[in-house]
Protein backbone atom coordinates (compact mmCIF):
# COMPACT_ATOMS: atom_id res chain seq x y z
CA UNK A 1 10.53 138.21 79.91
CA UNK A 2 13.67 137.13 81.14
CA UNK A 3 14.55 134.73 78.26
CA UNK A 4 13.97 137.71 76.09
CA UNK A 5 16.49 140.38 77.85
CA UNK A 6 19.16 137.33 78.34
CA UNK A 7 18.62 137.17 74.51
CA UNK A 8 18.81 140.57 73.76
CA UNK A 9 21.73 140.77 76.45
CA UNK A 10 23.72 138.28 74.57
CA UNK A 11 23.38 139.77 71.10
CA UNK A 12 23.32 143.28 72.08
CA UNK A 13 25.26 145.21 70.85
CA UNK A 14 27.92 143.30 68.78
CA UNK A 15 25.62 140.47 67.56
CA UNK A 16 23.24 142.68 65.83
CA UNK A 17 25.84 144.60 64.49
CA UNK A 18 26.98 141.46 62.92
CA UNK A 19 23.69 140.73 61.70
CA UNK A 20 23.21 144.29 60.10
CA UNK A 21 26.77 144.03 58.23
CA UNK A 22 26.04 140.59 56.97
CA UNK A 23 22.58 141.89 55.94
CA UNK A 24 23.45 144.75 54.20
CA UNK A 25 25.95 142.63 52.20
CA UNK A 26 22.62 140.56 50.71
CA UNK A 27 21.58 143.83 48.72
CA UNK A 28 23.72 144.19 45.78
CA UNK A 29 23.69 148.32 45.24
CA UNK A 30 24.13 148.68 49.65
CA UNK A 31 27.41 146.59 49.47
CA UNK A 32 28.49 148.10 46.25
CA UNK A 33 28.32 151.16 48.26
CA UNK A 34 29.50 149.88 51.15
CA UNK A 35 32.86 148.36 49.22
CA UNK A 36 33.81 151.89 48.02
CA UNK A 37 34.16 153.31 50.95
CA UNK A 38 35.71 150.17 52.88
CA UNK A 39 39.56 151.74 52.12
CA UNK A 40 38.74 154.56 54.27
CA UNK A 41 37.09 152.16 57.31
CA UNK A 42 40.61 150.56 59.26
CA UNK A 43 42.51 153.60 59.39
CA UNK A 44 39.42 155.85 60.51
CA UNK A 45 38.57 153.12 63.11
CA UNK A 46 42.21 152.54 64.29
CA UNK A 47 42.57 156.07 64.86
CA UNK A 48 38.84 156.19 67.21
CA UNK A 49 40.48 152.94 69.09
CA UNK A 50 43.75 154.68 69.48
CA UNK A 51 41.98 157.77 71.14
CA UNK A 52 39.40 155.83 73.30
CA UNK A 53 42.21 153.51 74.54
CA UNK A 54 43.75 156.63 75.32
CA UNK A 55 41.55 158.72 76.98
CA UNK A 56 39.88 156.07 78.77
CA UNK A 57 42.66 153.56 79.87
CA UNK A 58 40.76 151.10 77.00
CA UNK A 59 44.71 148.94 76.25
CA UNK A 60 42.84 145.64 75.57
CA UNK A 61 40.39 147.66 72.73
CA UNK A 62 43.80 148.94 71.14
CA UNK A 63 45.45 145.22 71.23
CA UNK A 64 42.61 143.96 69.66
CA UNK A 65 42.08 146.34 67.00
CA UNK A 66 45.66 146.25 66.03
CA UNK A 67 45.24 142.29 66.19
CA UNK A 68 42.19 142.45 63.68
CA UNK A 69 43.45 144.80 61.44
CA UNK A 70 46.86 143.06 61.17
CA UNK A 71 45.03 140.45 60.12
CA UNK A 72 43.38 141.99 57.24
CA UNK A 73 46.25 143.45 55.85
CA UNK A 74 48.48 139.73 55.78
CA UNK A 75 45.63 138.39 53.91
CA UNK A 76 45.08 141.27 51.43
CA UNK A 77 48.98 141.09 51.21
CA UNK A 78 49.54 137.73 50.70
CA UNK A 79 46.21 136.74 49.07
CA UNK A 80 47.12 139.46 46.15
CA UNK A 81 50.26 137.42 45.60
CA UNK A 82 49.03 134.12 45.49
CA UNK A 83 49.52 133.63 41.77
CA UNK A 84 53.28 134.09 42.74
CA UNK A 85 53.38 132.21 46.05
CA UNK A 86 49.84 130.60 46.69
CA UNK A 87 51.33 128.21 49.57
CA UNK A 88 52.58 131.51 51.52
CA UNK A 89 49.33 132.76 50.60
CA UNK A 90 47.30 129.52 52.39
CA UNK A 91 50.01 129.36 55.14
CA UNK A 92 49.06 132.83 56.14
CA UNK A 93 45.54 132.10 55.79
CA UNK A 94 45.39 129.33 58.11
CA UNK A 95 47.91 131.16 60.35
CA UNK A 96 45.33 133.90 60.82
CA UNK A 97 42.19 131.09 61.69
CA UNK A 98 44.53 130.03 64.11
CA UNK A 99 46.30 133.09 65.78
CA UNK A 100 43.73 135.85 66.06
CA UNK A 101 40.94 133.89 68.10
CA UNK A 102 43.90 133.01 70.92
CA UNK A 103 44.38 137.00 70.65
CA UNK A 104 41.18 137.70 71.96
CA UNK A 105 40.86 135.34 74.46
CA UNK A 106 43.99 135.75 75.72
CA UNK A 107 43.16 139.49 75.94
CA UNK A 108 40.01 139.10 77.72
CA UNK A 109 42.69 137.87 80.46
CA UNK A 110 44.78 141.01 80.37
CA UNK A 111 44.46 143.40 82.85
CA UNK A 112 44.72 147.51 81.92
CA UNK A 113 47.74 148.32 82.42
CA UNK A 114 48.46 151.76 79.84
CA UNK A 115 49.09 151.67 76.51
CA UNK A 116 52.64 153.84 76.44
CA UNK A 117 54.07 151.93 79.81
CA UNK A 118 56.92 148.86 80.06
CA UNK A 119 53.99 146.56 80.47
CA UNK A 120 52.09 147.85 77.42
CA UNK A 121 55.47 148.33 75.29
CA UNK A 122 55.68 144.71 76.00
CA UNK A 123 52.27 144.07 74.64
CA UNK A 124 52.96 145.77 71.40
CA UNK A 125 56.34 143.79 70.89
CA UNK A 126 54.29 140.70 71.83
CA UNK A 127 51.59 141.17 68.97
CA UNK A 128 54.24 142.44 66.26
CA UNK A 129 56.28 139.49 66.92
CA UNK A 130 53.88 137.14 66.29
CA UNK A 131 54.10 137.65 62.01
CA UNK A 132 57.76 137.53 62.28
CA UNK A 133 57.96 134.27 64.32
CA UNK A 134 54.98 132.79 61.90
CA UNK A 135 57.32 133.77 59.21
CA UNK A 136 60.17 132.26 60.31
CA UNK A 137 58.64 129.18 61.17
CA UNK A 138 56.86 128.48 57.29
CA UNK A 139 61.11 128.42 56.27
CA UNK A 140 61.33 125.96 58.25
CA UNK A 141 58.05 123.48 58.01
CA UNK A 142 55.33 125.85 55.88
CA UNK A 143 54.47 122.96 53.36
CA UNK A 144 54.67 120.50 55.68
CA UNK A 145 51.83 122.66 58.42
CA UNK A 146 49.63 123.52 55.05
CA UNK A 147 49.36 119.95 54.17
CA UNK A 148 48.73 118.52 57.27
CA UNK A 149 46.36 121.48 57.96
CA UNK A 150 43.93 121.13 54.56
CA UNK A 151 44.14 117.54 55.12
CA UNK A 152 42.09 117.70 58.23
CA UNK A 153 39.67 120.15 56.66
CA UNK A 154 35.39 119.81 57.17
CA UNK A 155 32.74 121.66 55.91
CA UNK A 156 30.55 123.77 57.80
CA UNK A 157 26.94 125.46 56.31
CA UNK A 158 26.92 128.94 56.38
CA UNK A 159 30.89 129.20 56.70
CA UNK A 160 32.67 126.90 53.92
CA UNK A 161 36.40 124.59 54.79
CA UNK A 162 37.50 124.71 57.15
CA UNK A 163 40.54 123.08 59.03
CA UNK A 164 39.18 121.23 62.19
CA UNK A 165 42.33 122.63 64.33
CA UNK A 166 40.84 126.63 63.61
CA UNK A 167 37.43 125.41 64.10
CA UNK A 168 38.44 123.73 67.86
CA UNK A 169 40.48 127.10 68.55
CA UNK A 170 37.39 129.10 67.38
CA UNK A 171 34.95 127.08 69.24
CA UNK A 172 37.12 126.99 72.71
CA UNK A 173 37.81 130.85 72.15
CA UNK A 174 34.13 131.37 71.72
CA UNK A 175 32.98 129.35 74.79
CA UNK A 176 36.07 131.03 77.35
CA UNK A 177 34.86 134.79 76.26
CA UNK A 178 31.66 133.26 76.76
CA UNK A 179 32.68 132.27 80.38
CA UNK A 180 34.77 135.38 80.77
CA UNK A 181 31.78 137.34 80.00
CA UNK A 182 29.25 135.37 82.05
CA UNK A 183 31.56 135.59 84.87
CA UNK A 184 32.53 139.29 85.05
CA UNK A 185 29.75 141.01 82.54
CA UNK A 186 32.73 142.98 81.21
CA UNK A 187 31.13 144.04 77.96
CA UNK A 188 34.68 144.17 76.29
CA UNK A 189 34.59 140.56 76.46
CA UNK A 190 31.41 140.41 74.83
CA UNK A 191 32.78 142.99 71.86
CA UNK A 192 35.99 140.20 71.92
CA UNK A 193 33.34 137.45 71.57
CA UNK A 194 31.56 139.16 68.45
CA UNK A 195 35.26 140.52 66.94
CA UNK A 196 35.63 136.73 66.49
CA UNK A 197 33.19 135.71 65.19
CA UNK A 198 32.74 138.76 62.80
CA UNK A 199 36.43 138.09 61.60
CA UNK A 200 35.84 134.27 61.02
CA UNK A 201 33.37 135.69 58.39
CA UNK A 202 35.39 137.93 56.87
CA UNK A 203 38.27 135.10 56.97
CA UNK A 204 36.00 132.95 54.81
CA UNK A 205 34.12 134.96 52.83
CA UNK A 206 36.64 135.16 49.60
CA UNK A 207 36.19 138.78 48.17
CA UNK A 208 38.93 141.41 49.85
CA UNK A 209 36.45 143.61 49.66
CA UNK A 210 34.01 141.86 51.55
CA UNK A 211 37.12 140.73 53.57
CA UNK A 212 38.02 144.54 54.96
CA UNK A 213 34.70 145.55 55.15
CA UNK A 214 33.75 142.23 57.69
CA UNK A 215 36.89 143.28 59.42
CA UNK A 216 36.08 146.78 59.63
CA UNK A 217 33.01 145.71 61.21
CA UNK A 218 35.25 143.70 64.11
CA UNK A 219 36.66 146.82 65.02
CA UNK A 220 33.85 148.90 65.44
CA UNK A 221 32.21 146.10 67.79
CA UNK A 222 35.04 146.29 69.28
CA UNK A 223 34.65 150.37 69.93
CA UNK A 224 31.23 149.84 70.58
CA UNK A 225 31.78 147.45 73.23
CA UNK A 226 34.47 149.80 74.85
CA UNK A 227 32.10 152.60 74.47
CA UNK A 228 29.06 150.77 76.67
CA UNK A 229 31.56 149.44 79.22
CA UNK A 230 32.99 153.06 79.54
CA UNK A 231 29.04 154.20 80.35
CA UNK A 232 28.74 151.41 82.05
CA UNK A 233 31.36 152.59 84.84
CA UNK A 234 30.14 156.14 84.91
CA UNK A 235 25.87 155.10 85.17
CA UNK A 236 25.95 151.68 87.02
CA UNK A 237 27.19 151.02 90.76
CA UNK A 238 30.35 148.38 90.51
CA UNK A 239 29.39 146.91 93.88
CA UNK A 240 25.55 145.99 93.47
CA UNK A 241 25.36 146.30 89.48
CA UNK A 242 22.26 148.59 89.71
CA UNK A 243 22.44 152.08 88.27
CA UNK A 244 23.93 154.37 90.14
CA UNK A 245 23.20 157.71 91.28
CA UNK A 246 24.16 159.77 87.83
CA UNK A 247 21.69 157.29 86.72
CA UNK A 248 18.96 158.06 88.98
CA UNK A 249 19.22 161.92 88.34
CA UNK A 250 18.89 161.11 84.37
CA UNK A 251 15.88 159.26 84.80
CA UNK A 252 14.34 162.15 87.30
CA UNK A 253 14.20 164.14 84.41
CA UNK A 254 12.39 161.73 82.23
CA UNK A 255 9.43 161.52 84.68
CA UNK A 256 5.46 162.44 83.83
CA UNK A 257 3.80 163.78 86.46
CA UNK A 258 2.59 160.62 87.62
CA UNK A 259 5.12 158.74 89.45
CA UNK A 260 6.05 157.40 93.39
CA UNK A 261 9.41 157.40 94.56
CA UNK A 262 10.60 154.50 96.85
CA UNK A 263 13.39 154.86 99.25
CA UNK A 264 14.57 152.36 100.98
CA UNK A 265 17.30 151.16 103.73
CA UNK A 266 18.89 148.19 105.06
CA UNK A 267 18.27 148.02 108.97
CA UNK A 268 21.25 148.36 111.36
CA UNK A 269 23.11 147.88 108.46
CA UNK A 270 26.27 149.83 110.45
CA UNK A 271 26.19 147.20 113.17
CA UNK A 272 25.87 144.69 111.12
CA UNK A 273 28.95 145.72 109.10
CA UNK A 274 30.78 146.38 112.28
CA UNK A 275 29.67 142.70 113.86
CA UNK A 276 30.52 140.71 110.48
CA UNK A 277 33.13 142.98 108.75
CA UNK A 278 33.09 144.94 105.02
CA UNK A 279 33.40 142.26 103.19
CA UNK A 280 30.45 140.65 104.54
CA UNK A 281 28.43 144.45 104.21
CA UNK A 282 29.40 144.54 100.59
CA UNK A 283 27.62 140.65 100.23
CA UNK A 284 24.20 142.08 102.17
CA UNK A 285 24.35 144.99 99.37
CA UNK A 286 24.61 142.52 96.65
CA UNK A 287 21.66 140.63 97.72
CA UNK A 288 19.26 143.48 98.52
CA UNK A 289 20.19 144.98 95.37
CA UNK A 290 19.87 141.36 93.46
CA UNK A 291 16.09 141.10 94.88
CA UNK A 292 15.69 144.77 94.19
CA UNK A 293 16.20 144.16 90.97
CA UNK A 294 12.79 141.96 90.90
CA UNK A 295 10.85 144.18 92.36
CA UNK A 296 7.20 144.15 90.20
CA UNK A 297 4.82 147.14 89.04
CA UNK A 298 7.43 148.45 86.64
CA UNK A 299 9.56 149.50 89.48
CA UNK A 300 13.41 151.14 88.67
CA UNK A 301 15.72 150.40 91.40
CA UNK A 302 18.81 152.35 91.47
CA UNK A 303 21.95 152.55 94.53
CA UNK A 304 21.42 155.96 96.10
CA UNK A 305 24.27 155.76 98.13
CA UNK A 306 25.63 153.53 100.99
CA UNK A 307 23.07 151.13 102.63
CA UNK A 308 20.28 152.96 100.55
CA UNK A 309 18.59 152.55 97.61
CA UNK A 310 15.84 154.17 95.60
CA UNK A 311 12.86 152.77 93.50
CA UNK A 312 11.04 154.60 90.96
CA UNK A 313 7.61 153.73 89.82
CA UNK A 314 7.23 156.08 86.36
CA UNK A 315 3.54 156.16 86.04
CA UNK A 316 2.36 154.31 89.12
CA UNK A 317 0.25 156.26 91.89
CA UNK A 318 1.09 155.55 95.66
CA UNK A 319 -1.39 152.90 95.92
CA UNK A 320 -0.55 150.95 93.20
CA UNK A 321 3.59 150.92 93.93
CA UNK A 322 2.95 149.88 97.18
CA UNK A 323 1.72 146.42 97.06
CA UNK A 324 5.40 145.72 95.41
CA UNK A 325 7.63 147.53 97.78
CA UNK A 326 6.03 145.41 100.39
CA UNK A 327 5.98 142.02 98.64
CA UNK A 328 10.15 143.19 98.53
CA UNK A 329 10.27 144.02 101.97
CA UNK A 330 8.50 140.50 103.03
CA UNK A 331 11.14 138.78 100.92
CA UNK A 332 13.80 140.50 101.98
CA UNK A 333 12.77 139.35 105.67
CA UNK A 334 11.71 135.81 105.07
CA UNK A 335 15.86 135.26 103.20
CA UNK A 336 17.42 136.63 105.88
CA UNK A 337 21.24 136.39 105.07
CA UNK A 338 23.77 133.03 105.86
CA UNK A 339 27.39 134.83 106.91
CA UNK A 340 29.46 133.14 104.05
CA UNK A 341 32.55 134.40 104.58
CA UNK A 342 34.26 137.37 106.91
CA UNK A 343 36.81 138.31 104.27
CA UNK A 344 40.45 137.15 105.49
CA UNK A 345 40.37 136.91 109.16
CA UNK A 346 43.79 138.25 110.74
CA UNK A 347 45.20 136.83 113.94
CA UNK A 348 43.40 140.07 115.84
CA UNK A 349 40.30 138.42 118.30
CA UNK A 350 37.40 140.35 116.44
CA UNK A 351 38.61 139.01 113.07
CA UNK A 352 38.59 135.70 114.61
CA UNK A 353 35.23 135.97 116.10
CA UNK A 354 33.58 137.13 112.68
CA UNK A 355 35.30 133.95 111.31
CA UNK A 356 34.23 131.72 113.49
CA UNK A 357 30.52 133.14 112.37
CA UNK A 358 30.80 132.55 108.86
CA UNK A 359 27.84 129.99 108.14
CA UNK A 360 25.54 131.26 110.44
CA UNK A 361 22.28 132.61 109.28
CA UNK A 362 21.45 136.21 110.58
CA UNK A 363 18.11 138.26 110.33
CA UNK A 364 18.08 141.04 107.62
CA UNK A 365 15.26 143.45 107.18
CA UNK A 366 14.77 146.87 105.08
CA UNK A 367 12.94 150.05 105.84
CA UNK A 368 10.82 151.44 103.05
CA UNK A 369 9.76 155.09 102.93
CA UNK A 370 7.37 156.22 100.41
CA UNK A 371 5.91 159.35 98.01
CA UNK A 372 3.99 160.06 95.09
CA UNK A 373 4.26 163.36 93.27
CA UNK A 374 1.48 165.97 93.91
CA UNK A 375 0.08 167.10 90.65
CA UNK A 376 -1.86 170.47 92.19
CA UNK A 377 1.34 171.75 93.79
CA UNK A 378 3.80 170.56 90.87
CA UNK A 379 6.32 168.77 93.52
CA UNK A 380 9.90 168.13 91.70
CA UNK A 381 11.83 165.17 92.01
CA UNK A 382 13.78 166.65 94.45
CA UNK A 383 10.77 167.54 96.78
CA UNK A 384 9.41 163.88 96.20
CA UNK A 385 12.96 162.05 97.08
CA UNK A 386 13.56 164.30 100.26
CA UNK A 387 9.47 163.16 101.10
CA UNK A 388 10.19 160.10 100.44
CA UNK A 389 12.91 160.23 102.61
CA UNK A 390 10.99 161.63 105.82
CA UNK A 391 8.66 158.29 105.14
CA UNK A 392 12.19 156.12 105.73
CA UNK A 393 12.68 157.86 108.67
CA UNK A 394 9.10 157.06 110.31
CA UNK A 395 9.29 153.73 109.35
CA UNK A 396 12.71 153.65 111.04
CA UNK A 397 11.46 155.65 114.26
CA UNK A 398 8.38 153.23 114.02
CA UNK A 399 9.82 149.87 114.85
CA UNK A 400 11.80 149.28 111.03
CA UNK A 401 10.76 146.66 109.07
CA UNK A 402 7.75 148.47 107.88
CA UNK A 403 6.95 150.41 104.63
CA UNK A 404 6.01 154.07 105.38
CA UNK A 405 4.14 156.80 103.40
């Protein structure tokens, strides 16, 4: 099950975009249809990145269109006067191989910082430079870079020539977003990752129609990916990962009228955040939530708010949720929790003392309270959360470390 949503994680949803585009191109009426309506694509999708990266701070998804776009419109440029200049013509060609993956990963890098601001002013200049500079350097060695460029070129199935110095920038730029993206699960990387590799098509496929419409593609992974971060932010909880609480009320409404509602509570979590400091809380959130998340019988763990989280079982009666909410709260015990670090200790005594802790392992339980939703008297959500809730609380009153109902 895992291998399947890491699959589905990595492809999702710029890969099968990619997939669908270079699909579509196999039937001949689809892409005839899809070519006459490719002029209208790049300015219709520069003008959605220009009011996303607007409205929601998204710089890096306006850099990169610009980036891909650019592209497409040397190559159309140059490649249309190749009878008259067909070295300028492969210059730029290999120029764009070259350039547009170090774009993107040097984007995924870039930190928002405003589109209209001295920092993103600079950005712009940066990106509209790079043709000019390009330019000026073919007067000075453009044969001499072509040359030594085709004669290093390979072959590649599925792709065509290709000159081994763009395929080791591709390749690197593909395994850093990669990185980037395994590190930080910012899905704009992963829309930067897919951009790439989307444009590398359209670099080598030949026809300029094919060209913009492959391109046109990049940019709407690109908005795609800056859409599902944005929901990200707004439905998931930054610290822990796990939806949120806009989340939680969404999937309230979703419910059948079979379905138990978990609440549950790290124990003395507030002396424990006092002893070992906030930085050291936030790392006991992150773990609960981390074995939350493999909690069994279907459950739906979300942050509720603070130390507390909630599980829903869609489906599941009391009895059968159970079982699973007390295989978590076993596990939970038998980890425990190793201090790893106390933040940045100060030169105040308490910030000393919770450094000279860091390493030691420290007991960590969770309360569990419990409720199922009464079919005869129609209970809401609501009713079955704030149950729920009075379970927590006699499983706190009762010792803790216990699962209530």
């Amino acid at each position: 099950m895992y291998f399947w949503q890491g699959l589905f994680l990595s492809l999702a949803p710029g890969g099968l975009l990619l997939v669908a585009a270079l699909a579509s191109l196999q039937h001949d009426a689809l892409a005839r249809l899809l070519f006459g309506i490719t002029w209208l694509l790049p300015p219709a999708l520069g003008l959605v990145a220009i009011f996303l990266g607007w409205r929601f701070n998204r710089s890096r998804l306006l850099f990169a269109t610009l980036v891909v776009f650019l592209a497409d419109f040397l190559l159309r440029h140059y490649g249309g006067i190749a009878q008259i200049d067909q070295l300028l013509a492969r210059y730029v060609f290999h120029m764009a191989l070259l350039a547009l993956p170090l774009n993107l990963l040097l984007f995924s890098f870039w930190r928002e910082r405003g589109i209209v601001t001295g920092q993103g002013l600079r950005r712009f200049a940066f990106i509209l430079l790079q043709p000019l500079l390009l330019v000026g350097l073919y007067g000075v060695r453009g044969p001499l870079i072509v040359q030594q460029l085709e004669a290093m070129s390979v072959s590649l199935p599925l792709v065509g020539t290709l000159c081994s110095p763009a395929l080791a920038v591709s390749v690197l730029a593909g395994l850093g977003l990669s990185y980037r993206f395994w590190r930080s699960r910012d899905l704009l990387d992963h829309g930067f990752l897919w951009a790439m590799v989307c444009s590398l098509f359209a670099m080598l496929g030949g026809n300029p129609a094919r060209q913009t419409f492959l391109f046109s593609v990049a940019g709407l992974i690109l908005i795609v990916a800056a859409i599902e971060a944005t929901h990200r932010m707004a439905f998931r909880d930054e610290l822990t990962g796990l939806p949120g609480r806009r989340a939680l009320n969404e999937a309230l409404l979703k419910l059948g009228n079979t379905y138990t509602v978990g609440m549950v509570d790290i124990d003395f979590f507030k002396k424990f955040n006092d002893r070992y400091g906030h930085d050291v809380g936030d790392q006991v959130l992150a773990m609960v939530a981390t074995l939350l998340g493999r909690v069994g019988g279907g459950g739906r763990p979300f942050r509720y708010g603070g130390e507390e989280f909630t599980v829903l079982f869609p489906g599941k009666a009391l009895k059968e949720a159970q079982p699973h909410l007390e295989k978590l709260r076993q596990e939970v015990a038998e980890a425990g929790f190793r201090v790893r670090s106390a933040g940045r200790p100060g030169k105040s005594q308490s910030n000393r003392q919770k450094g000279e802790e860091s390493g030691k392992k420290v007991s960590l339980t969770i309360s569990i309270g419990m409720a199922q939703a009464d079919k005869v008297r129609k209970t809401t959500p609501q009713a079955v959360i704030k149950a729920a809730d009075k379970a927590l609380y006699r499983a706190k009153e009762g010792g803790r470390n216990r699962v209530s109902s």
